[in-house]
C-alpha atoms as a PDB file:
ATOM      1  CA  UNK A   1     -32.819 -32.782  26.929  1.00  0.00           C
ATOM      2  CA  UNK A   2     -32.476 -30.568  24.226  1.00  0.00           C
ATOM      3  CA  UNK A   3     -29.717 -28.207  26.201  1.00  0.00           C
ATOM      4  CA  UNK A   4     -28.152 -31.347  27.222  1.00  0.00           C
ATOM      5  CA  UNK A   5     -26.953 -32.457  24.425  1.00  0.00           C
ATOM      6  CA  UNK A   6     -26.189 -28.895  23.496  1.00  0.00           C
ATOM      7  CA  UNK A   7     -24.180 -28.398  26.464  1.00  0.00           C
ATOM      8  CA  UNK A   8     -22.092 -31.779  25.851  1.00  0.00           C
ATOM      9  CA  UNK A   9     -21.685 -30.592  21.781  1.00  0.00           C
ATOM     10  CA  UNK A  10     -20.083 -27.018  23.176  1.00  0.00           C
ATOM     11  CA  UNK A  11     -17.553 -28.985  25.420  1.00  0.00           C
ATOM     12  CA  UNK A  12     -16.350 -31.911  23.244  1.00  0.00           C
ATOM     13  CA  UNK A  13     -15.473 -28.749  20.321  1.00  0.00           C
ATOM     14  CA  UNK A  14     -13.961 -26.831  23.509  1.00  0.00           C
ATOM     15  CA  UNK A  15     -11.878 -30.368  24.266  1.00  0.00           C
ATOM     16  CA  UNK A  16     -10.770 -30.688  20.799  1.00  0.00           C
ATOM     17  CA  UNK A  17      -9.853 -26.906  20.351  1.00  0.00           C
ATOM     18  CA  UNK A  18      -7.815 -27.468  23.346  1.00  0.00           C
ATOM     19  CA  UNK A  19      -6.363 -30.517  22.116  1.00  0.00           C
ATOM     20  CA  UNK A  20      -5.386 -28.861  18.639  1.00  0.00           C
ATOM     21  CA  UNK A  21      -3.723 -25.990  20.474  1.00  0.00           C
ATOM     22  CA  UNK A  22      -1.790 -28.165  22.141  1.00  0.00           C
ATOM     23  CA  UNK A  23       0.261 -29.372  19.873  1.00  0.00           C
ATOM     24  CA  UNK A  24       3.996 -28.078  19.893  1.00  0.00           C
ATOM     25  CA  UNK A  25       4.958 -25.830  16.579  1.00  0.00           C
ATOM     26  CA  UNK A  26       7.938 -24.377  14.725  1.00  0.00           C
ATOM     27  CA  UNK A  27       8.697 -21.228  13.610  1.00  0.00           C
ATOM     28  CA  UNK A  28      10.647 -20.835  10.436  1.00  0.00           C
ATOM     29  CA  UNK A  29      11.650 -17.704   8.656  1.00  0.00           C
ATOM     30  CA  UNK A  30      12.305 -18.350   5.056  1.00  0.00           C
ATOM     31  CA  UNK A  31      14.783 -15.531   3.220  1.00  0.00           C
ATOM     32  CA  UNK A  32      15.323 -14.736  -0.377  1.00  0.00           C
ATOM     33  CA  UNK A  33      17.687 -12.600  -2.388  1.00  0.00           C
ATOM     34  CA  UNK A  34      18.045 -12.130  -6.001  1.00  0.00           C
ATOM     35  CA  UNK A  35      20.694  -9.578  -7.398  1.00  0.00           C
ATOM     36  CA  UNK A  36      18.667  -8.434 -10.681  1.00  0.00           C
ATOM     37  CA  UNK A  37      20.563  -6.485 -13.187  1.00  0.00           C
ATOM     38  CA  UNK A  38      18.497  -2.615 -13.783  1.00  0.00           C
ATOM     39  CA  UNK A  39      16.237  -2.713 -16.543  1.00  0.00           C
ATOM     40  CA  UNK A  40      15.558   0.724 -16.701  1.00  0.00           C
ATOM     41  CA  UNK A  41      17.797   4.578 -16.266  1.00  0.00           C
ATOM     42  CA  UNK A  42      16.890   7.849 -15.266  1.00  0.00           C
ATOM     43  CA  UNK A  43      19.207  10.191 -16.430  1.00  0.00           C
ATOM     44  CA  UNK A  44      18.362  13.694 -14.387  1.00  0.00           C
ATOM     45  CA  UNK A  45      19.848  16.873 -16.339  1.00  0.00           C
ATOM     46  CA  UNK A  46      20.652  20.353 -15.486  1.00  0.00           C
ATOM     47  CA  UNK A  47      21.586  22.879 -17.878  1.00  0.00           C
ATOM     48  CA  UNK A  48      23.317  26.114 -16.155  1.00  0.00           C
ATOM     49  CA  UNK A  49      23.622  29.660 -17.817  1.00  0.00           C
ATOM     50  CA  UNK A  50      25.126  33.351 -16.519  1.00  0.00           C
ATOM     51  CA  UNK A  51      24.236  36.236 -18.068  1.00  0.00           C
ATOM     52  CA  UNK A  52      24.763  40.177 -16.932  1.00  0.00           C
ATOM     53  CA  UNK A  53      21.026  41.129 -17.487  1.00  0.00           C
ATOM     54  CA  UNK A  54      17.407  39.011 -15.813  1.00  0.00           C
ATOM     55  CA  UNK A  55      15.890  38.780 -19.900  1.00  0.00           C
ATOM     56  CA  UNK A  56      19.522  37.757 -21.700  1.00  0.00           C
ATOM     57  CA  UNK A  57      20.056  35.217 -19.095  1.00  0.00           C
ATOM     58  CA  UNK A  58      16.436  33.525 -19.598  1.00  0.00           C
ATOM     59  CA  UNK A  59      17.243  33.368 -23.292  1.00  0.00           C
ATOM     60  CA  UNK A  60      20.498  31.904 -23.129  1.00  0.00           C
ATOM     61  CA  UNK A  61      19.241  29.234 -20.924  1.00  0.00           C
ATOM     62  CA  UNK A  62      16.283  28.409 -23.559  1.00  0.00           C
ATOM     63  CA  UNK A  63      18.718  28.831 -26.178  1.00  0.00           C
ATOM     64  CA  UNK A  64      21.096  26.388 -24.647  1.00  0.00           C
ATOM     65  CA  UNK A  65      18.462  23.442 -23.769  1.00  0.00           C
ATOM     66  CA  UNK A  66      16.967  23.819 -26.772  1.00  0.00           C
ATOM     67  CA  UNK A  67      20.528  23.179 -28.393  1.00  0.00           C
ATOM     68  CA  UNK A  68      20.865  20.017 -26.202  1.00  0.00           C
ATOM     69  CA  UNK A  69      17.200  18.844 -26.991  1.00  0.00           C
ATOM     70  CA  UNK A  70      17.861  18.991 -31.008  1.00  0.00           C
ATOM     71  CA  UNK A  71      21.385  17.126 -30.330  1.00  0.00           C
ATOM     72  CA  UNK A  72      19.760  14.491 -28.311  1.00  0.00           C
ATOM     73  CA  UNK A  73      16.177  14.045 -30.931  1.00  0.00           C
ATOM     74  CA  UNK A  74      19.115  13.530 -33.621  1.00  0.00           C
ATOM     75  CA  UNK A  75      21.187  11.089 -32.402  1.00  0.00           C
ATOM     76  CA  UNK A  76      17.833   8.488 -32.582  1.00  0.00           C
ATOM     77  CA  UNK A  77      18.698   6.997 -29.132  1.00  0.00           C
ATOM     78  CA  UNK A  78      16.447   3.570 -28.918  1.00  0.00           C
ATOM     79  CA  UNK A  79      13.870   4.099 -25.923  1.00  0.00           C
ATOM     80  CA  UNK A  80      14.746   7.490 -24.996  1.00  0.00           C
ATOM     81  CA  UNK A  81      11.858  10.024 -23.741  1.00  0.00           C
ATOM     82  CA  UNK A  82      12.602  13.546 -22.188  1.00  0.00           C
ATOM     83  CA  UNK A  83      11.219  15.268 -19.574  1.00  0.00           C
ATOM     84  CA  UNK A  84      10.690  19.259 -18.359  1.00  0.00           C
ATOM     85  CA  UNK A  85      11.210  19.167 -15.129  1.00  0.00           C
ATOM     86  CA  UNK A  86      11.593  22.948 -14.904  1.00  0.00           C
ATOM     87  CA  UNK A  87      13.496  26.285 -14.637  1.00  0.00           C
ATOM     88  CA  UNK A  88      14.534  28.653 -12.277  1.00  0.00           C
ATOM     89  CA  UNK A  89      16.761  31.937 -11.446  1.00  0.00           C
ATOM     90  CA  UNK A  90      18.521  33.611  -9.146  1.00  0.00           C
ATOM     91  CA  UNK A  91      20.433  36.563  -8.738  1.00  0.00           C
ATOM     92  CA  UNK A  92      24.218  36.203  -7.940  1.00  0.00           C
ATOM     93  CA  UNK A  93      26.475  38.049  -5.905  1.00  0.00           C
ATOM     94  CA  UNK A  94      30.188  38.851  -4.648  1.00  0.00           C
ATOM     95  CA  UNK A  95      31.322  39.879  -1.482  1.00  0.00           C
ATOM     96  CA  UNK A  96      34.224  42.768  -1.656  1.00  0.00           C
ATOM     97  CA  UNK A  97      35.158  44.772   1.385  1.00  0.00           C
ATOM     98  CA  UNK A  98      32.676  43.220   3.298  1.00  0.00           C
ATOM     99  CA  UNK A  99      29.807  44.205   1.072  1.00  0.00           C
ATOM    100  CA  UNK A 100      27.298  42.092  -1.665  1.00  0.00           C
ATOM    101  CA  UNK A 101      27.887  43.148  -5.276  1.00  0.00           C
ATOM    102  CA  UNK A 102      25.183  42.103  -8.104  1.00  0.00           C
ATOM    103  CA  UNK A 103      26.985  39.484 -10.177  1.00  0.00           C
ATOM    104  CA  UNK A 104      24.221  38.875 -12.925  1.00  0.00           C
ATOM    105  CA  UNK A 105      22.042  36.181 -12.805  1.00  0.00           C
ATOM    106  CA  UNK A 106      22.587  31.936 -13.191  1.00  0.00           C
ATOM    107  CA  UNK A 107      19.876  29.986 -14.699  1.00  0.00           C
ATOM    108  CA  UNK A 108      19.010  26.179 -14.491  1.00  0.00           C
ATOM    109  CA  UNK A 109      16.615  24.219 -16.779  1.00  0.00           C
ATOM    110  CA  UNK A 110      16.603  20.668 -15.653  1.00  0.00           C
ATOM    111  CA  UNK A 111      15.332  17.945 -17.450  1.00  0.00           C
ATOM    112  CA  UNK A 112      14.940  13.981 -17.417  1.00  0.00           C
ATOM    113  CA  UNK A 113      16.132  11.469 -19.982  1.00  0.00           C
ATOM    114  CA  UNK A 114      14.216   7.875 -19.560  1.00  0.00           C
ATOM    115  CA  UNK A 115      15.423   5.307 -21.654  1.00  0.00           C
ATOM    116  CA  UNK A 116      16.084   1.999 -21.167  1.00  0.00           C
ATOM    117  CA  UNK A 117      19.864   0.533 -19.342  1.00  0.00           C
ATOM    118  CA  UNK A 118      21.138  -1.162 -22.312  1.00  0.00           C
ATOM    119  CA  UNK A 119      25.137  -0.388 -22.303  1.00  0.00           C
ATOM    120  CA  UNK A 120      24.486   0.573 -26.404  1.00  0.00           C
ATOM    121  CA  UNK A 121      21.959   2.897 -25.765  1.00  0.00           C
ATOM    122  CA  UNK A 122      23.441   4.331 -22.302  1.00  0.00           C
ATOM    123  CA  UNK A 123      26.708   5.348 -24.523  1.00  0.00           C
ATOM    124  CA  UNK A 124      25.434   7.226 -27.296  1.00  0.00           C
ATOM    125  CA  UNK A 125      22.947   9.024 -24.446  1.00  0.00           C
ATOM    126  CA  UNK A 126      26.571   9.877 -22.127  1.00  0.00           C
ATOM    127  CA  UNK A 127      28.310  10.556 -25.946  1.00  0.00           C
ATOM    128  CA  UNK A 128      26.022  13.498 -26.292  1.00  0.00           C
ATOM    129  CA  UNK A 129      25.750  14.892 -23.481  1.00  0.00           C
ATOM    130  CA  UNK A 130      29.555  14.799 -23.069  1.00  0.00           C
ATOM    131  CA  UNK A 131      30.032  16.225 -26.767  1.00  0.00           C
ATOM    132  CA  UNK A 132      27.498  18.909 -26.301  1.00  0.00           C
ATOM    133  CA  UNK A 133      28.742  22.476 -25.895  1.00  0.00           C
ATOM    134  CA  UNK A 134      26.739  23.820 -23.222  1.00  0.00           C
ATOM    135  CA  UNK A 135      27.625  23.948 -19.823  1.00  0.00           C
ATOM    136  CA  UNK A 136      25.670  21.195 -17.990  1.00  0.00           C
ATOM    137  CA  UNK A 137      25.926  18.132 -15.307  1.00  0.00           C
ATOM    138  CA  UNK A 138      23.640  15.357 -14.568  1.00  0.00           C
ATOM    139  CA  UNK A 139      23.348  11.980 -12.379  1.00  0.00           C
ATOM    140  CA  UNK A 140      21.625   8.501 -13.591  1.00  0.00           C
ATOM    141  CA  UNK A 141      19.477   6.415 -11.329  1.00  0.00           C
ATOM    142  CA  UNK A 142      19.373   3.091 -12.419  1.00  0.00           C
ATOM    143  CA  UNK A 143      16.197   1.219 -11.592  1.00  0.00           C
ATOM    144  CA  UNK A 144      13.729  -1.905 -12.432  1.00  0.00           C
ATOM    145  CA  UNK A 145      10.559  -1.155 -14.336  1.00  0.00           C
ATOM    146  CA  UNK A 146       7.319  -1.998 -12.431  1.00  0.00           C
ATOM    147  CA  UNK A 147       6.674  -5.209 -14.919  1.00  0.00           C
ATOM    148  CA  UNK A 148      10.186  -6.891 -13.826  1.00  0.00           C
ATOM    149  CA  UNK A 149       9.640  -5.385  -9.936  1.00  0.00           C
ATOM    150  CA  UNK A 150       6.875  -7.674 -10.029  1.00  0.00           C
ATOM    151  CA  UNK A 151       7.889 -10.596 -11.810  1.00  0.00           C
ATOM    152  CA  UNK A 152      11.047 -10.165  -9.110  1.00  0.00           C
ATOM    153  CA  UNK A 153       9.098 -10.376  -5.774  1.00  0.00           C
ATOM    154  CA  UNK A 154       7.482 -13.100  -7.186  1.00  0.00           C
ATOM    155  CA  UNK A 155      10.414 -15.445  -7.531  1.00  0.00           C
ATOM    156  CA  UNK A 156      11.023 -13.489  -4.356  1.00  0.00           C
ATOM    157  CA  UNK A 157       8.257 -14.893  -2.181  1.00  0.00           C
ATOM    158  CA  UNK A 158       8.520 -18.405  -3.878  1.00  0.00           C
ATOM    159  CA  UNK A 159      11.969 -18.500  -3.084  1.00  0.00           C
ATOM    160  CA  UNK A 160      11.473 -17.612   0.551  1.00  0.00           C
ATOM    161  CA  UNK A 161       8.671 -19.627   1.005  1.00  0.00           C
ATOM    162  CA  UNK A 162      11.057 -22.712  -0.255  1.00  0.00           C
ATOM    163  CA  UNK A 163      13.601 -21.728   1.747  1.00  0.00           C
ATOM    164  CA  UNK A 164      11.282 -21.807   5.327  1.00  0.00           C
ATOM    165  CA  UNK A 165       9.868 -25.445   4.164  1.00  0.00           C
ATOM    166  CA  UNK A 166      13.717 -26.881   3.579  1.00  0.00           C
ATOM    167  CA  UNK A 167      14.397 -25.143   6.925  1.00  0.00           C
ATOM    168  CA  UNK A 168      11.379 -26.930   8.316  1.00  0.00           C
ATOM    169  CA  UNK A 169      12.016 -30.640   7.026  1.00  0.00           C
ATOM    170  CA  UNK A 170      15.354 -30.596   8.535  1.00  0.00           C
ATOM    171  CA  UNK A 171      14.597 -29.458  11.859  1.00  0.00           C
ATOM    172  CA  UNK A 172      11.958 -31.675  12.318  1.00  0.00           C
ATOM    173  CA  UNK A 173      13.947 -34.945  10.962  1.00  0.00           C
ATOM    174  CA  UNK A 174      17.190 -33.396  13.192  1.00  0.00           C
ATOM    175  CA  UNK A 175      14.338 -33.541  16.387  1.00  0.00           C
ATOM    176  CA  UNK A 176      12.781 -36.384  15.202  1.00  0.00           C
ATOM    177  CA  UNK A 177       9.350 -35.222  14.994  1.00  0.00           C
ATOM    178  CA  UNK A 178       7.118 -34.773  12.515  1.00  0.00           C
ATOM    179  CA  UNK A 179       5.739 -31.902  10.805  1.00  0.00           C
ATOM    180  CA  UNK A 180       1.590 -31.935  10.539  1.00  0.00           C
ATOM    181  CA  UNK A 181      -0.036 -28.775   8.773  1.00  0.00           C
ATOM    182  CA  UNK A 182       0.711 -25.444   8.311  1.00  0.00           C
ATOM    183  CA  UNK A 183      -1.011 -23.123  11.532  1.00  0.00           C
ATOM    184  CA  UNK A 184       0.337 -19.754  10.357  1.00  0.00           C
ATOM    185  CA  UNK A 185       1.690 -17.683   7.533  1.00  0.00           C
ATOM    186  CA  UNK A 186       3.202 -14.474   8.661  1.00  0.00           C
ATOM    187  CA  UNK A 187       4.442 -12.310   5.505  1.00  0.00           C
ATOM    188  CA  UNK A 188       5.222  -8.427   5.020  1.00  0.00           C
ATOM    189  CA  UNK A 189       4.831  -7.131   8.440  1.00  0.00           C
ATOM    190  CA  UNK A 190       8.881  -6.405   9.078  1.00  0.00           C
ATOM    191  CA  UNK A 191      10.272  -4.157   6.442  1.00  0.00           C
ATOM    192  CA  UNK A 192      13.676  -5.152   5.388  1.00  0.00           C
ATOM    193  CA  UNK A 193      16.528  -2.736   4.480  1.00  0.00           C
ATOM    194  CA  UNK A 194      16.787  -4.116   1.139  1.00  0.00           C
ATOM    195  CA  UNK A 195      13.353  -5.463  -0.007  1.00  0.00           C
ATOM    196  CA  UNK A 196      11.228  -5.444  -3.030  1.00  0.00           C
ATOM    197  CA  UNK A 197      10.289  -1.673  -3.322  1.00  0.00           C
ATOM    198  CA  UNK A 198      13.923  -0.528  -2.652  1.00  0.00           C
ATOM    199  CA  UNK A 199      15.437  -0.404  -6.492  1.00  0.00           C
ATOM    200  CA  UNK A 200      17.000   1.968  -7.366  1.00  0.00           C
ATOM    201  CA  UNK A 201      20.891   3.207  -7.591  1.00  0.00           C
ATOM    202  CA  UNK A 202      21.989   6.479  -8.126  1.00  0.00           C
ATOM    203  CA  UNK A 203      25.234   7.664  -9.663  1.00  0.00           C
ATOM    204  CA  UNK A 204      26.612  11.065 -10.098  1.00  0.00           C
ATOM    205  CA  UNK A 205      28.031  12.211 -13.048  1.00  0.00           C
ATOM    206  CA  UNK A 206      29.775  15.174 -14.727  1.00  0.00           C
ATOM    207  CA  UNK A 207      31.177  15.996 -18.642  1.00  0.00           C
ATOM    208  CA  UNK A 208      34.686  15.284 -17.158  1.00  0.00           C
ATOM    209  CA  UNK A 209      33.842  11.681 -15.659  1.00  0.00           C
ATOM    210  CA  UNK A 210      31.866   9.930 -13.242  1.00  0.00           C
ATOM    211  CA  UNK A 211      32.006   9.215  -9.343  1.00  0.00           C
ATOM    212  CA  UNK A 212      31.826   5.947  -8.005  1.00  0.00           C
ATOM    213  CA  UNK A 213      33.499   1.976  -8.889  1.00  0.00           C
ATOM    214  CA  UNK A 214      30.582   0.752 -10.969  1.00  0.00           C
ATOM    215  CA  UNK A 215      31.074   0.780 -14.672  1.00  0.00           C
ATOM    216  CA  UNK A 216      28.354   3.749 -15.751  1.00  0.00           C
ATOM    217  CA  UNK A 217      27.198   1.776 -18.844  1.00  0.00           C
ATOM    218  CA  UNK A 218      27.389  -1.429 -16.826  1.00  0.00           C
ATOM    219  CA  UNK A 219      25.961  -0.871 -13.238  1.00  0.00           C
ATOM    220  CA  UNK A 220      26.240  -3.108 -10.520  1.00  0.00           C
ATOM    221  CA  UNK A 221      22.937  -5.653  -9.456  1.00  0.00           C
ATOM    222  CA  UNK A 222      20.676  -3.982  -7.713  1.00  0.00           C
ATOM    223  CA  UNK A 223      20.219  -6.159  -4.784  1.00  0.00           C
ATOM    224  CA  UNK A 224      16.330  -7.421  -3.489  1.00  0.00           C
ATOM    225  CA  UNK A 225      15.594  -9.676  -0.356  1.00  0.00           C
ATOM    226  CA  UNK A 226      12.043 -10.350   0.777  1.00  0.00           C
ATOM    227  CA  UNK A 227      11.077 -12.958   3.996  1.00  0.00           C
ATOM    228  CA  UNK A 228       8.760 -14.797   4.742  1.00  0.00           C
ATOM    229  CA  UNK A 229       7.548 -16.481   8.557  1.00  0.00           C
ATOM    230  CA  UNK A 230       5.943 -19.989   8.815  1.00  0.00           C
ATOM    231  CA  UNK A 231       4.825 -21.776  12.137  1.00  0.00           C
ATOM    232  CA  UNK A 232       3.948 -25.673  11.644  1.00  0.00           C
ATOM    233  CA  UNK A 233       1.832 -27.584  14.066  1.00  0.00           C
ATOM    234  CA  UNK A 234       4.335 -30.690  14.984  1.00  0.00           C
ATOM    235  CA  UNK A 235       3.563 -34.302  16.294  1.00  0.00           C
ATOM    236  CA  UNK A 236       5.869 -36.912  17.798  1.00  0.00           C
END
């Protein structure tokens, strides 16, 4: 008796499993996209020096980014923090008849300004590194800082979860059926060309001027999508 009424309790669930899976569903894809201005700038340096002998050419490359270090700690730029990144040398050479000549030696000390993309605070940076007499070139990376990254793909997935159940309510009313319960949430499996972790934007710059359209104390919106897939169980 006992496996009877076992028997009959395992086939009534199976009937209403099958009877749930049934039902027809819809699959929405909700997007989002947010164009957040840069919080944050990276301003990579490189310091370059030439010198006849291995030993004068090390010190005139000290000599010089310690110059540029004590011009930059004076100026009091808000936010800013430098970085040693680090130093090297090579020998150079010239080619006449054919043949290599020893040219001296070129050294490079890079380093890395942080400090944070306020236009203010970007143009006193640029005003002495432009102003400074040593011979030098650098790029800026503008970027978000990982509090406002996260804030972001917050209003990121909220958005794109919005934007899947408007999708849903007017399908449904357009088919004239009705939407019952949520059966699936599909999120971060597809990375997107632009998404969340992509933020940063790089422009190269020299003491004579800048590449590129965007304004280097006012860059362009860095641009972050995210997605998001829903599939609703529907009834008539």
């Amino acid at each position: 008796m006992k496996k009877l009424i076992l028997l009959v309790a395992i086939l009534i669930t199976g009937i209403c499993v099958n009877a749930q899976s049934t039902y027809p569903t819809l699959d929405v894809k909700g997007e989002s996209k947010i164009f957040q201005e840069p919080d944050i700038v990276e301003i990579s340096v490189n310091v370059s020096t030439k010198a006849n002998e291995y030993e004068a050419c090390l010190d005139k490359n000290f000599s010089a980014i310690d110059r540029l270090k004590k011009s930059l700690k004076l100026a009091k730029i808000e936010s800013l923090k430098i970085f040693d990144v680090g130093q090297r040398i090579n020998e150079e050479k010239t080619y006449s008849s054919g043949k290599q000549i020893p040219d001296g030696y070129r050294a490079n000390y890079s380093i890395k300004l942080k400090l944070e993309a306020k236009p203010k605070t970007i143009h006193s940076c640029l005003e002495v590194l432009k102003s400074s007499d040593v011979e030098l070139n650098f790029n800026a990376n503008y970027g978000l800082s990982p509090e406002l990254i996260k804030a972001t793909e917050a209003k990121l997935i909220a958005m794109a979860v919005s934007d899947a159940k408007t999708k849903a309510k007017i399908l449904s009313e357009s088919a004239e059926v009705q939407l019952k319960s949520i059966q699936n949430i599909n999120y971060g499996t597809v990375k997107t060309i632009y998404g969340p972790k992509q933020h940063m934007a790089e422009m190269r710059v020299s003491k004579a001027g800048y590449s590129g359209s965007q304004s280097f104390t006012n860059p362009d919106p860095i641009v972050l999508t995210d997605h998001v897939e829903i599939t609703y169980m529907l009834s008539e």
